[in-house]
C-alpha atoms as a PDB file:
ATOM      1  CA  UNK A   1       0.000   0.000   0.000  1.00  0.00           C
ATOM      2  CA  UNK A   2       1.541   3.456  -1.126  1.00  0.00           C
ATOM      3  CA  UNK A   3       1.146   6.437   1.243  1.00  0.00           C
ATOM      4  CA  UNK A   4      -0.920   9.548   0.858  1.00  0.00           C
ATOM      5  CA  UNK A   5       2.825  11.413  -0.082  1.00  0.00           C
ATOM      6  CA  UNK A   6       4.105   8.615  -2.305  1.00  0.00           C
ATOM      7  CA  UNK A   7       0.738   8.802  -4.637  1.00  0.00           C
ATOM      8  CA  UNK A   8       0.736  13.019  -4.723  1.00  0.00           C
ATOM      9  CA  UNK A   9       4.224  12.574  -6.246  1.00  0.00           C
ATOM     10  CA  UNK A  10       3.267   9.905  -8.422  1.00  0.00           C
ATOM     11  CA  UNK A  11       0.262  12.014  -9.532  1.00  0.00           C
ATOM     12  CA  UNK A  12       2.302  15.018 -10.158  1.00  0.00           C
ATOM     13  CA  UNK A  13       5.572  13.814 -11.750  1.00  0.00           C
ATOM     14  CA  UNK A  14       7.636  14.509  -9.089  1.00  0.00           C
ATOM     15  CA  UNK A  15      10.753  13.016  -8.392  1.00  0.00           C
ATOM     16  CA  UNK A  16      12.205  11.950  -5.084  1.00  0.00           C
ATOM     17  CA  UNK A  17      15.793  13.185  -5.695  1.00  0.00           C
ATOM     18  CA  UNK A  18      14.444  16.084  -7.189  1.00  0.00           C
ATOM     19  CA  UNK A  19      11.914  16.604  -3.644  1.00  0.00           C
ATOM     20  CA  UNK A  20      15.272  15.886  -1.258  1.00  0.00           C
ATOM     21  CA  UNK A  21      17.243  18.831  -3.824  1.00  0.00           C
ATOM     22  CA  UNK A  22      14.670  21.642  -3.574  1.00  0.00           C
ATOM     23  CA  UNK A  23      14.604  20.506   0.666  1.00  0.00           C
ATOM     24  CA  UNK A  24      18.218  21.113   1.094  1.00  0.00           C
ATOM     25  CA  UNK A  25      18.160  24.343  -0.769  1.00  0.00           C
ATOM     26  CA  UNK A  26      15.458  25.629   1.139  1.00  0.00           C
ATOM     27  CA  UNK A  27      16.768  24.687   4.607  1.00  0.00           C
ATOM     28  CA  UNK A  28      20.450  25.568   3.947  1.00  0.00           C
ATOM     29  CA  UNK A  29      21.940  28.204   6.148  1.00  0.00           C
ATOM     30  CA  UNK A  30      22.455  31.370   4.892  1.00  0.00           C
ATOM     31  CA  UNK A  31      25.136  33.932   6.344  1.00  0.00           C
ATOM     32  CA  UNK A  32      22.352  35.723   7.486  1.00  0.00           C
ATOM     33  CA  UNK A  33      21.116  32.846   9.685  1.00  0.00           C
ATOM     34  CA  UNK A  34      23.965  32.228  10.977  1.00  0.00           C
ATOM     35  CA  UNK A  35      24.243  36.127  12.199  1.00  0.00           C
ATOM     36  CA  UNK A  36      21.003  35.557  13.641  1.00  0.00           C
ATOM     37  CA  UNK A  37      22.051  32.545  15.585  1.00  0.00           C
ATOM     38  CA  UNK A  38      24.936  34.209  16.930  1.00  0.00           C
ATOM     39  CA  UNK A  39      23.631  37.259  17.896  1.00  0.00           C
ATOM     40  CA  UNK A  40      21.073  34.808  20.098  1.00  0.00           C
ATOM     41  CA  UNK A  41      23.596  32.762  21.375  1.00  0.00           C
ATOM     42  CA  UNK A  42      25.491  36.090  22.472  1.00  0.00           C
ATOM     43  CA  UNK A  43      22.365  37.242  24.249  1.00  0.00           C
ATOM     44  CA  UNK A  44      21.722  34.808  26.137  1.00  0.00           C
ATOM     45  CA  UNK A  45      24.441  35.386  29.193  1.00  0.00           C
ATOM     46  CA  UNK A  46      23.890  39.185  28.653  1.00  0.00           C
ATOM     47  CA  UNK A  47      21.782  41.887  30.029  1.00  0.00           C
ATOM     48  CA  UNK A  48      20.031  44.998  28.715  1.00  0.00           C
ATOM     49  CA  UNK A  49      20.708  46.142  25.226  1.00  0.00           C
ATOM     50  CA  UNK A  50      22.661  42.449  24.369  1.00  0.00           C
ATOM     51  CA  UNK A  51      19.516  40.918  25.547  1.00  0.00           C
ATOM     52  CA  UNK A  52      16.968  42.744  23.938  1.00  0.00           C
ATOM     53  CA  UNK A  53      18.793  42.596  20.767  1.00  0.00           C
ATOM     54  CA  UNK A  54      18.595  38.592  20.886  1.00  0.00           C
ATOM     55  CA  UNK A  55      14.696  38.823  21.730  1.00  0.00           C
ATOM     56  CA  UNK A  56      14.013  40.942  18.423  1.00  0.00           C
ATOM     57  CA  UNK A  57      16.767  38.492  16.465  1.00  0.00           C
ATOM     58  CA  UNK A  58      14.518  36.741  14.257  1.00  0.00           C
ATOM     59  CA  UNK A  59      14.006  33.113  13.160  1.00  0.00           C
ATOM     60  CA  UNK A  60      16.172  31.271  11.109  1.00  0.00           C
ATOM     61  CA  UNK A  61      16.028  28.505   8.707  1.00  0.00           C
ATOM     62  CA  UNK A  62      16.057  24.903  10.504  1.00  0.00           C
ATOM     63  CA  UNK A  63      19.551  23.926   8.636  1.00  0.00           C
ATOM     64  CA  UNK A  64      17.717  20.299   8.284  1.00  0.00           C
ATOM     65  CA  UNK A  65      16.567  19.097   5.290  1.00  0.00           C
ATOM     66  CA  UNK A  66      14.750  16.510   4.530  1.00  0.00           C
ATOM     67  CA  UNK A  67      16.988  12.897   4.114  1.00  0.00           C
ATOM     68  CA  UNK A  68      16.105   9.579   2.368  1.00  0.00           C
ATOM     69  CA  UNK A  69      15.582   7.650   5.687  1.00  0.00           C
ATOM     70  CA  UNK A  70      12.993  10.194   6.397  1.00  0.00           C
ATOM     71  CA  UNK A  71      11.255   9.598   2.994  1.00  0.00           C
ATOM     72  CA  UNK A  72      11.644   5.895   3.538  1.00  0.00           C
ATOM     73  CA  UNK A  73       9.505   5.866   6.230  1.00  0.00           C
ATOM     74  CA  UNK A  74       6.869   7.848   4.781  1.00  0.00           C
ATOM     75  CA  UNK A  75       7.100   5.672   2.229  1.00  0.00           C
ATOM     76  CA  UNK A  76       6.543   2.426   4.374  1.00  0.00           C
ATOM     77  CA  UNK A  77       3.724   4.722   6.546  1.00  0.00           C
ATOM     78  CA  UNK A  78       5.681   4.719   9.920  1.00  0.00           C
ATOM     79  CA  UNK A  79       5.407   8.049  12.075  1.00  0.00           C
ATOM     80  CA  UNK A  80       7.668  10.468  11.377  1.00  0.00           C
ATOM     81  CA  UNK A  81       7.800  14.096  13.440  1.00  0.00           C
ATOM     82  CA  UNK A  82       6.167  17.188  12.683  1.00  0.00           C
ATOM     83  CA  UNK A  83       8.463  19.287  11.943  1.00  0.00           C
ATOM     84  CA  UNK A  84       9.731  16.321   9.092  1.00  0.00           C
ATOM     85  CA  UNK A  85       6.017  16.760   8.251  1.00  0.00           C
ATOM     86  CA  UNK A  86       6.880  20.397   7.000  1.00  0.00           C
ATOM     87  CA  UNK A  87       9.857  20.338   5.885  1.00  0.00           C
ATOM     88  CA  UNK A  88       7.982  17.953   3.342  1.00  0.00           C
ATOM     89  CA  UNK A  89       5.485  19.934   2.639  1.00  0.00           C
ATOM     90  CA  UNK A  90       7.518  23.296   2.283  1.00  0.00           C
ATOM     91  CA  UNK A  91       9.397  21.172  -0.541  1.00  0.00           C
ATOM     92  CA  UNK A  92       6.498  20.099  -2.495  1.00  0.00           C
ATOM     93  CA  UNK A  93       4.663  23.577  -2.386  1.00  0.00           C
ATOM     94  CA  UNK A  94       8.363  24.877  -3.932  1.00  0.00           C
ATOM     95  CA  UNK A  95       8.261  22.165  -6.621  1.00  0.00           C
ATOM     96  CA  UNK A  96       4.734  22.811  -7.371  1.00  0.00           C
ATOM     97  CA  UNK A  97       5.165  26.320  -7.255  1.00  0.00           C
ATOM     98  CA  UNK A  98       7.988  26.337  -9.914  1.00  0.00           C
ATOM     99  CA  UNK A  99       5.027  24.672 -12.153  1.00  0.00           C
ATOM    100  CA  UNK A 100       2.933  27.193 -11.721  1.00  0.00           C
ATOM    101  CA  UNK A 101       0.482  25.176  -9.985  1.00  0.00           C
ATOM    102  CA  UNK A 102      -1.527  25.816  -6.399  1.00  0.00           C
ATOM    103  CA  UNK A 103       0.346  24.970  -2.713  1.00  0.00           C
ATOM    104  CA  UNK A 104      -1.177  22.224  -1.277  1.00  0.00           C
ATOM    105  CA  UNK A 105      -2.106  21.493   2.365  1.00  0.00           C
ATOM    106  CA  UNK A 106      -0.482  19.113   5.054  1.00  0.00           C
ATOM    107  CA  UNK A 107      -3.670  17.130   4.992  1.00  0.00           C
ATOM    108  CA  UNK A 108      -3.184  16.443   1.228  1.00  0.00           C
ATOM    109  CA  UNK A 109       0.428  14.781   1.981  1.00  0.00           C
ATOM    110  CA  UNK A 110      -0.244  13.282   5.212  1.00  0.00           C
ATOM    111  CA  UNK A 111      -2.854  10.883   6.687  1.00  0.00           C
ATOM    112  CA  UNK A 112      -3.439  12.967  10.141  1.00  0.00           C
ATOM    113  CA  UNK A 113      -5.487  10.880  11.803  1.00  0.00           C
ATOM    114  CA  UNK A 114      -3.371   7.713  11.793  1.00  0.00           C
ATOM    115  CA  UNK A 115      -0.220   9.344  13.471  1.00  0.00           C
ATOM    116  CA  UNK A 116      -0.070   8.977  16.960  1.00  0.00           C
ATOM    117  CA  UNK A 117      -0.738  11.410  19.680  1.00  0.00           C
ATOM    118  CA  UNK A 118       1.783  14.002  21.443  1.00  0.00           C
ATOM    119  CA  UNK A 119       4.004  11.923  24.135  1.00  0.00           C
ATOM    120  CA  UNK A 120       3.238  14.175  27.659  1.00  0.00           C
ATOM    121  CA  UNK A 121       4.142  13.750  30.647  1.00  0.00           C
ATOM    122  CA  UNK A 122       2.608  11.020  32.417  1.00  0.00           C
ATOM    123  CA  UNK A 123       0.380  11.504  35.367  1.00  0.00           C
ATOM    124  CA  UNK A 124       0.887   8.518  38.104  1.00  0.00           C
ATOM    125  CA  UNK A 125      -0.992   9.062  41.008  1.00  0.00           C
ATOM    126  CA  UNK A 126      -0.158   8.213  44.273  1.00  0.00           C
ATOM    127  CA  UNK A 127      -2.713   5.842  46.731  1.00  0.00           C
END
């Protein structure tokens, strides 16, 4: 049985290789990121103007793209985490993009209701 991510690309002529390329250009570090990152990382053991500074910093990219192990298990329809999930999903809407076609949804990738629940912490109770 072929997962819900495995058909779309099937369906749409994309390529694996090409879906792992456009992933590790998007998530690649950029000189800017890495400013970011540094000027957080410097903020942290500060006070006042250092700290502030860090707080207004930014987001970066995650620097993880997605690998073939990751697609393997989609593939095979084992869990996989959430941010995975988008990294995924930021690639396709790129490829599909490039075609001049609509973005697409994490629903129309992803079976949601067959992935397990959050792990919390677990309540014991005493008595």
């Amino acid at each position: 049985m072929a997962s819900k991510l495995q058909t779309f690309l099937t369906d749409n002529k994309i390529d694996t290789r090409r879906l792992l390329a456009v992933s590790r250009n998007l998530e690649a570090l950029r000189p800017a990121d890495r400013a970011i990152r540094l000027v957080k990382k410097q903020g942290k053991g500060a006070e006042g103007e250092a700290k502030e500074k860090a707080k207004n910093a930014g987001k970066t990219r995650s620097g993880r793209p997605i690998n073939p192990s990751a697609l393997g298990k989609i593939f095979a329809g084992k869990p996989v985490a959430g941010p995975t999930r988008t990294r995924v999903l930021r690639a396709v809407n790129a490829i599909l993009e490039t075609r001049k076609k609509d973005k697409v949804e994490l629903s129309a990738l992803f079976d949601l209701a067959n992935e397990p629940a959050k792990k919390g912490k677990k309540v014991v109770k005493k008595g």
